[in-house]
C-alpha atoms as a PDB file:
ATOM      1  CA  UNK A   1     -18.477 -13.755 -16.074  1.00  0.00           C
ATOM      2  CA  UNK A   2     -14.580 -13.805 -16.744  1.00  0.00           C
ATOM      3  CA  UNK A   3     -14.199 -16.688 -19.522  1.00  0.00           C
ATOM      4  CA  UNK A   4     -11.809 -19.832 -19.014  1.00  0.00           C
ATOM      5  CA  UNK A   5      -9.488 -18.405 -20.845  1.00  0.00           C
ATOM      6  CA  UNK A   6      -8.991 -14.837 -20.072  1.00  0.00           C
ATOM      7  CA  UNK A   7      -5.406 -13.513 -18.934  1.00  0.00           C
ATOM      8  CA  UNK A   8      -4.298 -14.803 -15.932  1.00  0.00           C
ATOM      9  CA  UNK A   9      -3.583 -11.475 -13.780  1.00  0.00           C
ATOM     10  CA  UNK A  10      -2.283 -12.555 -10.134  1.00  0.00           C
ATOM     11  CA  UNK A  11      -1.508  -9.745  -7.094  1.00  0.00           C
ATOM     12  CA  UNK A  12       1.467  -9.768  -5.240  1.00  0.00           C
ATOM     13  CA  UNK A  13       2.074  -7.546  -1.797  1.00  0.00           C
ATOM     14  CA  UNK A  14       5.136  -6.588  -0.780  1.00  0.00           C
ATOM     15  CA  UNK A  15       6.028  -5.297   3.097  1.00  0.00           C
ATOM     16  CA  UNK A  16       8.917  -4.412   4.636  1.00  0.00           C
ATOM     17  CA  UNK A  17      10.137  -2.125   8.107  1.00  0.00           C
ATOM     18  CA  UNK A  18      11.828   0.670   8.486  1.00  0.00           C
ATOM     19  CA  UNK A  19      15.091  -1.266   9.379  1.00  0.00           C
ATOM     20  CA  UNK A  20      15.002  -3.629   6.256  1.00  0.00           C
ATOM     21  CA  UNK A  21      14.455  -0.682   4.036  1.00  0.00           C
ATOM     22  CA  UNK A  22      16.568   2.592   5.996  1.00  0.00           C
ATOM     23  CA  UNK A  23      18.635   2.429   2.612  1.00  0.00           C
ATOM     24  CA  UNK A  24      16.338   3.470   0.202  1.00  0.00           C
ATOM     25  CA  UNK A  25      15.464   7.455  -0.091  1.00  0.00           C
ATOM     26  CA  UNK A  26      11.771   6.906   0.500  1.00  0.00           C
ATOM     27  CA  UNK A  27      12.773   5.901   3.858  1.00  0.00           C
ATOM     28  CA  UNK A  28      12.744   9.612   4.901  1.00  0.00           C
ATOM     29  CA  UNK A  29       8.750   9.394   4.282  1.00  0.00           C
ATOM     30  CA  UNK A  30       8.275   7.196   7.469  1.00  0.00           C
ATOM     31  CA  UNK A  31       9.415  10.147   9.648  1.00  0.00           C
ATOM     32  CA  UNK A  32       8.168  13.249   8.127  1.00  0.00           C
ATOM     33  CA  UNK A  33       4.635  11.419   6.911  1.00  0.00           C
ATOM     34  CA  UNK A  34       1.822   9.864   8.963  1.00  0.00           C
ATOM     35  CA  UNK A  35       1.132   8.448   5.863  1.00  0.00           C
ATOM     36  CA  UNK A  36       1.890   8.532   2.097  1.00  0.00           C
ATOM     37  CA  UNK A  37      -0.691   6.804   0.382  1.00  0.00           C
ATOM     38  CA  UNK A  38      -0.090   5.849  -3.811  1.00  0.00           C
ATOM     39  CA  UNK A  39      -3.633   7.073  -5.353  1.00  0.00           C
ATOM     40  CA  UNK A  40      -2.982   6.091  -9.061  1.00  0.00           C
ATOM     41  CA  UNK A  41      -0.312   5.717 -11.727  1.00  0.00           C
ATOM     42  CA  UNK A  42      -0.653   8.989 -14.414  1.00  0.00           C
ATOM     43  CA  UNK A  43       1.872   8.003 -16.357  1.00  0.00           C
ATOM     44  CA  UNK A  44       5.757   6.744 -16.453  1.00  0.00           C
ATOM     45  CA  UNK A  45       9.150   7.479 -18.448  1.00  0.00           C
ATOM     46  CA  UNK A  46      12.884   7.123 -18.344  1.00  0.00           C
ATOM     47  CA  UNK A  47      12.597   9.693 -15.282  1.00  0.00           C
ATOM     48  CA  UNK A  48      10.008   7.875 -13.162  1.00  0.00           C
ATOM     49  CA  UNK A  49       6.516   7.412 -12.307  1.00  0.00           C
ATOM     50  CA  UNK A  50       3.857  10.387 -12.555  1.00  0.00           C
ATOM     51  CA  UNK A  51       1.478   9.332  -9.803  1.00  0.00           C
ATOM     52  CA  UNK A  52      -1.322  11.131  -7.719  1.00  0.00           C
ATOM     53  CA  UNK A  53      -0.832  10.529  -4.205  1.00  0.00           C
ATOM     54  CA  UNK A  54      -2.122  11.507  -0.990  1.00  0.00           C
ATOM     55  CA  UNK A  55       0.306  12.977   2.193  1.00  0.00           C
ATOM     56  CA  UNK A  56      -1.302  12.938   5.487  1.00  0.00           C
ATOM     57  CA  UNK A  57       1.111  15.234   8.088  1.00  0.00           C
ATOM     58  CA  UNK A  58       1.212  16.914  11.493  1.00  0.00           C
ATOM     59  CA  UNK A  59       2.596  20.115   9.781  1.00  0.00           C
ATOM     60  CA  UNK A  60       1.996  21.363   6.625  1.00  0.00           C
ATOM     61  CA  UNK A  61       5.414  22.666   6.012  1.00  0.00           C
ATOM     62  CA  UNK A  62       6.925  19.528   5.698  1.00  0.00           C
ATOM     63  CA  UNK A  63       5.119  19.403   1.949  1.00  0.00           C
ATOM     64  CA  UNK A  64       8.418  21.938   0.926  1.00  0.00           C
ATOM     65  CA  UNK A  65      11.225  19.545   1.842  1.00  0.00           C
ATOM     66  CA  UNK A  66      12.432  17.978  -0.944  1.00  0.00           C
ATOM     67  CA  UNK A  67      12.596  14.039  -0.962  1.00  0.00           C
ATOM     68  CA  UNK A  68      14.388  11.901  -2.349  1.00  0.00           C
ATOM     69  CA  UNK A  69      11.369   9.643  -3.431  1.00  0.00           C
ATOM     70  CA  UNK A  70       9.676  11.761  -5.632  1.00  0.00           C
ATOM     71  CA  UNK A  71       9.906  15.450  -7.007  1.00  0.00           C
ATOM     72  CA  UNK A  72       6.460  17.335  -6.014  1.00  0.00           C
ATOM     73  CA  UNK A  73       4.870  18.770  -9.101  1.00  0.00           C
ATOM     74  CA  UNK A  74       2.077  20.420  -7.944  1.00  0.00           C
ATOM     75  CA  UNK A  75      -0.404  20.477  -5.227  1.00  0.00           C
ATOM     76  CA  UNK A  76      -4.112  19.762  -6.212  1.00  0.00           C
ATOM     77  CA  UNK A  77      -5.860  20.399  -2.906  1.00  0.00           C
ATOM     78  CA  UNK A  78      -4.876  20.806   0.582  1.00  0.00           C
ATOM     79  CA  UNK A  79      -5.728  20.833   4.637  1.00  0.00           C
ATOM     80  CA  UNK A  80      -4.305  21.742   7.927  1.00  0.00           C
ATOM     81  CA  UNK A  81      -3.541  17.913   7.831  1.00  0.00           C
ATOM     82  CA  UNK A  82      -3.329  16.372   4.026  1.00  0.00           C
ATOM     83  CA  UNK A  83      -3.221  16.940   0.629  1.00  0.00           C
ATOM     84  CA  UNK A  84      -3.681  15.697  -2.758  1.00  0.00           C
ATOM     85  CA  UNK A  85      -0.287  15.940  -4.972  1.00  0.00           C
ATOM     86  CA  UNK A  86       1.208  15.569  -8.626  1.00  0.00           C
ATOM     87  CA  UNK A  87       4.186  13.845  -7.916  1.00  0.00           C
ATOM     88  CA  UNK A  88       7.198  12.198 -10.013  1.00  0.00           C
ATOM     89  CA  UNK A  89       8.344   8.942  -7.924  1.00  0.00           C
ATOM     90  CA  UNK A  90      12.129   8.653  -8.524  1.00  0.00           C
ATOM     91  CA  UNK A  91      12.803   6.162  -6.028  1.00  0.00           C
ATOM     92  CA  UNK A  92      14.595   2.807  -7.086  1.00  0.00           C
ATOM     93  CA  UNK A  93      11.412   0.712  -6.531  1.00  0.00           C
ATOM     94  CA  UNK A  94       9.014   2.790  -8.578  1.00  0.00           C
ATOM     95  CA  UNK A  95      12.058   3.397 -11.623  1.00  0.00           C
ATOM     96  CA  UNK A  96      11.930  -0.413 -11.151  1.00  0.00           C
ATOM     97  CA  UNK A  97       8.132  -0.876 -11.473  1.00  0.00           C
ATOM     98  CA  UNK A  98       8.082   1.361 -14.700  1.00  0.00           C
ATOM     99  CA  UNK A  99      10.620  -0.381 -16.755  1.00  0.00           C
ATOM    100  CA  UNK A 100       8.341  -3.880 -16.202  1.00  0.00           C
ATOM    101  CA  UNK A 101       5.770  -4.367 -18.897  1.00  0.00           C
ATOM    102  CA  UNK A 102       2.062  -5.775 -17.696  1.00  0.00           C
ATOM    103  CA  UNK A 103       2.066  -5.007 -14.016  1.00  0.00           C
ATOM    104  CA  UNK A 104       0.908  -2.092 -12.256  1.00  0.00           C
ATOM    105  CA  UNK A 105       0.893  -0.401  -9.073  1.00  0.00           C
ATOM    106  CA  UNK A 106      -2.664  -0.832  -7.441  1.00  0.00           C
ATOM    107  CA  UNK A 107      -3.861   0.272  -3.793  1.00  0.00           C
ATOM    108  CA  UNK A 108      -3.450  -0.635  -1.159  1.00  0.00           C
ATOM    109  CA  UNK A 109       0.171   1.165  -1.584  1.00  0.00           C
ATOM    110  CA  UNK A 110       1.078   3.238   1.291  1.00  0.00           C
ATOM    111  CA  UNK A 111       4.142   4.112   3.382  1.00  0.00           C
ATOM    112  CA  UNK A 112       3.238   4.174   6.858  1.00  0.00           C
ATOM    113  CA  UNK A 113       5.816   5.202  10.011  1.00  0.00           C
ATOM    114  CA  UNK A 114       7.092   1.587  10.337  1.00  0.00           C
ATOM    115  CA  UNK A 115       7.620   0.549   6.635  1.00  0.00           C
ATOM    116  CA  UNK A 116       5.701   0.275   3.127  1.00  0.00           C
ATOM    117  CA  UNK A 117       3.306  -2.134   1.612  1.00  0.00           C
ATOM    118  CA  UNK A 118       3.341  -2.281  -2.199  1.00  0.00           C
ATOM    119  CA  UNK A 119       0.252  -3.850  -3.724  1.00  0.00           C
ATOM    120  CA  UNK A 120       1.426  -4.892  -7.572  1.00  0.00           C
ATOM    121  CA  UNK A 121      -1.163  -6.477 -10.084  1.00  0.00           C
ATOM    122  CA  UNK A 122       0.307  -8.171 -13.203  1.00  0.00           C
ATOM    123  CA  UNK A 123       0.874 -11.143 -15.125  1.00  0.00           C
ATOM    124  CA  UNK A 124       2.924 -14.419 -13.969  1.00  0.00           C
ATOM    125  CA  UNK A 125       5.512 -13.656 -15.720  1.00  0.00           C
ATOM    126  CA  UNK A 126       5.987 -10.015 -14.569  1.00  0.00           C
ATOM    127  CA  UNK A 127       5.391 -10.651 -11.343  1.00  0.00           C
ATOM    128  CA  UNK A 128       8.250 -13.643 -11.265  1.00  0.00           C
ATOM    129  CA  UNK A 129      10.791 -10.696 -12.536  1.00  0.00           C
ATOM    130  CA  UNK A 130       9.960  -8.755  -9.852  1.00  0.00           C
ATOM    131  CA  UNK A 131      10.225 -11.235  -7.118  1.00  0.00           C
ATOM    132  CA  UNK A 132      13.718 -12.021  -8.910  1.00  0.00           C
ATOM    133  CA  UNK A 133      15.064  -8.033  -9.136  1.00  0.00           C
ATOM    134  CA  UNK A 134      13.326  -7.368  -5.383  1.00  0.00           C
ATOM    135  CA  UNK A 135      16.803  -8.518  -3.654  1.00  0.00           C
ATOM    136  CA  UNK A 136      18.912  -5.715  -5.597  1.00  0.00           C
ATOM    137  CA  UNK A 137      16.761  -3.225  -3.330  1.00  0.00           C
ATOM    138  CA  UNK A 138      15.527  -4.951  -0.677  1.00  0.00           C
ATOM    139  CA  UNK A 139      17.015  -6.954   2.600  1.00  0.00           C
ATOM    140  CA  UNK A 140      16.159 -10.851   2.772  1.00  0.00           C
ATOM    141  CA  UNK A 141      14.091  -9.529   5.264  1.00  0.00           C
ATOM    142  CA  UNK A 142      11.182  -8.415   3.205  1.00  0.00           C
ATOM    143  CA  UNK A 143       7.555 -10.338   3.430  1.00  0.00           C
ATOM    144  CA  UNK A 144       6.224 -11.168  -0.127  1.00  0.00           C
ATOM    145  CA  UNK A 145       2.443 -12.714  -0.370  1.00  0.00           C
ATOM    146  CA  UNK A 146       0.784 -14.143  -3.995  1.00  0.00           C
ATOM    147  CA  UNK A 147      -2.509 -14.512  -4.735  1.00  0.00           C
ATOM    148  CA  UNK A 148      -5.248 -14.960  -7.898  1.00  0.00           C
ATOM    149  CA  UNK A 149      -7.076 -12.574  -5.001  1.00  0.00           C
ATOM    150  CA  UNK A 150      -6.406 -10.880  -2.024  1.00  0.00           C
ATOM    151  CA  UNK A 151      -8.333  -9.330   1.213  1.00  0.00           C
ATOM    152  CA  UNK A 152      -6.652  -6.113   0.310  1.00  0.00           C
ATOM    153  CA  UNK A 153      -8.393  -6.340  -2.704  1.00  0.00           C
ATOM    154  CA  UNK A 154      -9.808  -2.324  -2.866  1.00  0.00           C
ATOM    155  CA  UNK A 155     -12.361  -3.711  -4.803  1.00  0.00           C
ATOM    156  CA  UNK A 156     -13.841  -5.661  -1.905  1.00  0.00           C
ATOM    157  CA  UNK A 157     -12.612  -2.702   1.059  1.00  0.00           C
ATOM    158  CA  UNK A 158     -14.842  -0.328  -1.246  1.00  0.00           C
ATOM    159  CA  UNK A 159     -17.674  -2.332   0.330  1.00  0.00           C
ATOM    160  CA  UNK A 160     -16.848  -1.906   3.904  1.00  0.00           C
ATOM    161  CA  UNK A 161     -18.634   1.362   5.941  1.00  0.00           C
ATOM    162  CA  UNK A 162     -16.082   3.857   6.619  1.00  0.00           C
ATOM    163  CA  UNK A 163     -15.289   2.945  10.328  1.00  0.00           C
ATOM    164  CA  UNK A 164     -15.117  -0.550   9.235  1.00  0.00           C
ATOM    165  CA  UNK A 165     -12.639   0.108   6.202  1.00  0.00           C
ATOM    166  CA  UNK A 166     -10.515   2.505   8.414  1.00  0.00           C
ATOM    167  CA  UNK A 167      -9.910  -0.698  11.209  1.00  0.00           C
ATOM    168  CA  UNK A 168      -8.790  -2.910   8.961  1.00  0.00           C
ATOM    169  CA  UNK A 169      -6.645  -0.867   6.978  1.00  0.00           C
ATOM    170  CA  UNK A 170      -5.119  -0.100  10.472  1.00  0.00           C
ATOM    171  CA  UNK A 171      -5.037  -4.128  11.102  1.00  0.00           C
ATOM    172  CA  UNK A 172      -3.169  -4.437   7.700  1.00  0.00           C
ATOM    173  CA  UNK A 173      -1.069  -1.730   8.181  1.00  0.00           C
ATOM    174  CA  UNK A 174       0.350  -2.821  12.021  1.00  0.00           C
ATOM    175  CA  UNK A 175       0.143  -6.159  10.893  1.00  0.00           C
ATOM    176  CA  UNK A 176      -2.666  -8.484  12.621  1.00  0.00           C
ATOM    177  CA  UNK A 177      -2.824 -10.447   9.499  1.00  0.00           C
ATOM    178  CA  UNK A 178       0.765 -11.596   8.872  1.00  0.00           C
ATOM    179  CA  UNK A 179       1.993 -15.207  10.013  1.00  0.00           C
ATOM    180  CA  UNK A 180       2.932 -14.969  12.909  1.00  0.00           C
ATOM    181  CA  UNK A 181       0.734 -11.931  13.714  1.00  0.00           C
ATOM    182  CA  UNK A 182       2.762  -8.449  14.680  1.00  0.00           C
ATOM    183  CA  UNK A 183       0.078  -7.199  16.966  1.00  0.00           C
ATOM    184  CA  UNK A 184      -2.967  -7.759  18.724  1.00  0.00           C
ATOM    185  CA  UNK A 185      -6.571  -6.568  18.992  1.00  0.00           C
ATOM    186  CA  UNK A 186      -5.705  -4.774  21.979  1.00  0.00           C
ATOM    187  CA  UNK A 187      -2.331  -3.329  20.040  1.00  0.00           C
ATOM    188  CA  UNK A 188      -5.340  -1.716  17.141  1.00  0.00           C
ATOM    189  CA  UNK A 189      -7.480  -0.334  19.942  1.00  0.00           C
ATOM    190  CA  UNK A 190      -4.871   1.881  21.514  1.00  0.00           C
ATOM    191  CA  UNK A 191      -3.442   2.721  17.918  1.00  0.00           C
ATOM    192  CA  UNK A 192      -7.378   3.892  17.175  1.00  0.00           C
ATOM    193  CA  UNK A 193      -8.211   5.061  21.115  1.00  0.00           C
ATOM    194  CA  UNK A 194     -10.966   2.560  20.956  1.00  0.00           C
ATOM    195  CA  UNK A 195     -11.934  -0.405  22.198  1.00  0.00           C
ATOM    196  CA  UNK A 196     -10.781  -3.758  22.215  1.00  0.00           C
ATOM    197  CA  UNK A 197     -14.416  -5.335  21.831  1.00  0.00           C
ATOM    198  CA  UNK A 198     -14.585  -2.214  18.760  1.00  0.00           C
ATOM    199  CA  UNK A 199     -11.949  -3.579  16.811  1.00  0.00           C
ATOM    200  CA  UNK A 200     -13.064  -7.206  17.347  1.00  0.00           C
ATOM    201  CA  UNK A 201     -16.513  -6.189  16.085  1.00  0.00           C
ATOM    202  CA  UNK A 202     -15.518  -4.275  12.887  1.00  0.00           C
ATOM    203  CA  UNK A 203     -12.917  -6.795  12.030  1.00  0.00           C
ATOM    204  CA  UNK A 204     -15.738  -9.826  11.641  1.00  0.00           C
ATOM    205  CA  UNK A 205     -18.040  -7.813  10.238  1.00  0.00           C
ATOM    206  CA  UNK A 206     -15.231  -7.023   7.466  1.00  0.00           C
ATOM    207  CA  UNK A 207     -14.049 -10.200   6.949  1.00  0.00           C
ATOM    208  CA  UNK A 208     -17.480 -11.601   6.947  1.00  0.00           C
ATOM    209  CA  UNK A 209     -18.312  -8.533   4.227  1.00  0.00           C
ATOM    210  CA  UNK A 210     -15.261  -9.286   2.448  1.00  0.00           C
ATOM    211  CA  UNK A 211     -15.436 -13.127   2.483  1.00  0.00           C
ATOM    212  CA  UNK A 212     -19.174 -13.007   1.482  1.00  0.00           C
ATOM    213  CA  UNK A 213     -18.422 -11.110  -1.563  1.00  0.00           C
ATOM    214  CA  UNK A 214     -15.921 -12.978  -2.467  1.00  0.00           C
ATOM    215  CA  UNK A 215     -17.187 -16.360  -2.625  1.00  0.00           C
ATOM    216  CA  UNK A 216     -20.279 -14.997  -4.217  1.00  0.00           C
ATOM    217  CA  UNK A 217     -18.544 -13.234  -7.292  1.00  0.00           C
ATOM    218  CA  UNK A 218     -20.038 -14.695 -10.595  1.00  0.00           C
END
């Protein structure tokens, strides 16, 4: 059991389109990717962030464009369809996340065809100079959530079955859980080619996972 007086660590999730991010050079990954998807932090200096991520892609020779996100250092494993890269993020948002003492990058972080979410971890403190440097890089249009927890937890996704995990990510990602909502059950199914009753009954059974081991942790 975490004692009363343990450090107070706090998530914060940051989303934003296509439109209120087209200036940054990582907005180039929303075309050529399906999906970029931040894997873990190696390590981080005056150049950038060393990070293992994963690129899912309709052809495999995008992997040889250079981006102005990150600089590819080497590719670990590969398929028709993804692969599993050494990369050095050199974008202004992860140069920005490196120079911050106690907070981290966590998952979910992904860049998907219509924006990015960023899922940070880190202490008050950290996480209140973020929110404050955020506008140098970002439009006022950008959606910010807090939390001691959060449903994106991976921690609590880890539980889900693979089908189940793989809806709600795709819930997250298009949306269904912003206020107001940004799509519908209906809007998931034909994203997925399933259907509607699908989603409806692998989103409860998440949430009911999720909420379950939540309000059960010791």
């Amino acid at each position: 059991m975490i004692g009363m007086n343990s450090v107070d660590l706090r998530y914060m999730q940051i989303s934003f389109t296509r439109d209120e991010g087209n200036h940054l050079p990582g907005i180039s990954l929303t075309q050529d990717f399906q999906r970029v998807e931040f894997l873990t932090k190696l390590d981080e200096s005056d150049e950038g962030m060393r990070a293992l991520i994963r690129l899912d892609y309709n052809d495999s020779k995008i992997l040889s464009k250079d981006q102005g996100a990150y600089k590819l250092l080497r590719i670990l494993e590969q398929t028709e369809t993804s692969a599993l890269c050494e990369v050095l993020a050199v974008g202004p948002l992860a140069r920005l996340f490196s120079s911050l003492e106690h907070v981290w990058w966590v998952t979910p972080t992904f860049v998907h065809p219509n924006g990015m979410l960023i899922t940070v971890r880190g202490t008050k403190d950290a996480l209140r100079s973020i929110r404050s440097s955020l506008g140098e890089f970002l439009s006022d249009g950008y959606k910010m959530k807090l939390g001691a927890e959060s449903l994106h937890n991976p921690e609590f996704i880890e539980l889900l079955p693979e089908r189940q995990r793989t809806v709600l990510e795709k819930a997250i990602e298009m949306g269904y859980y912003d206020r107001p909502r940004r799509c519908t059950q209906r809007d998931i199914a034909e994203s997925l080619d399933i259907k509607q009753a699908t989603v409806s009954e692998h989103l409860q059974s998440a949430e009911a996972t999720i909420i379950h081991a939540f309000t059960t942790e010791p």
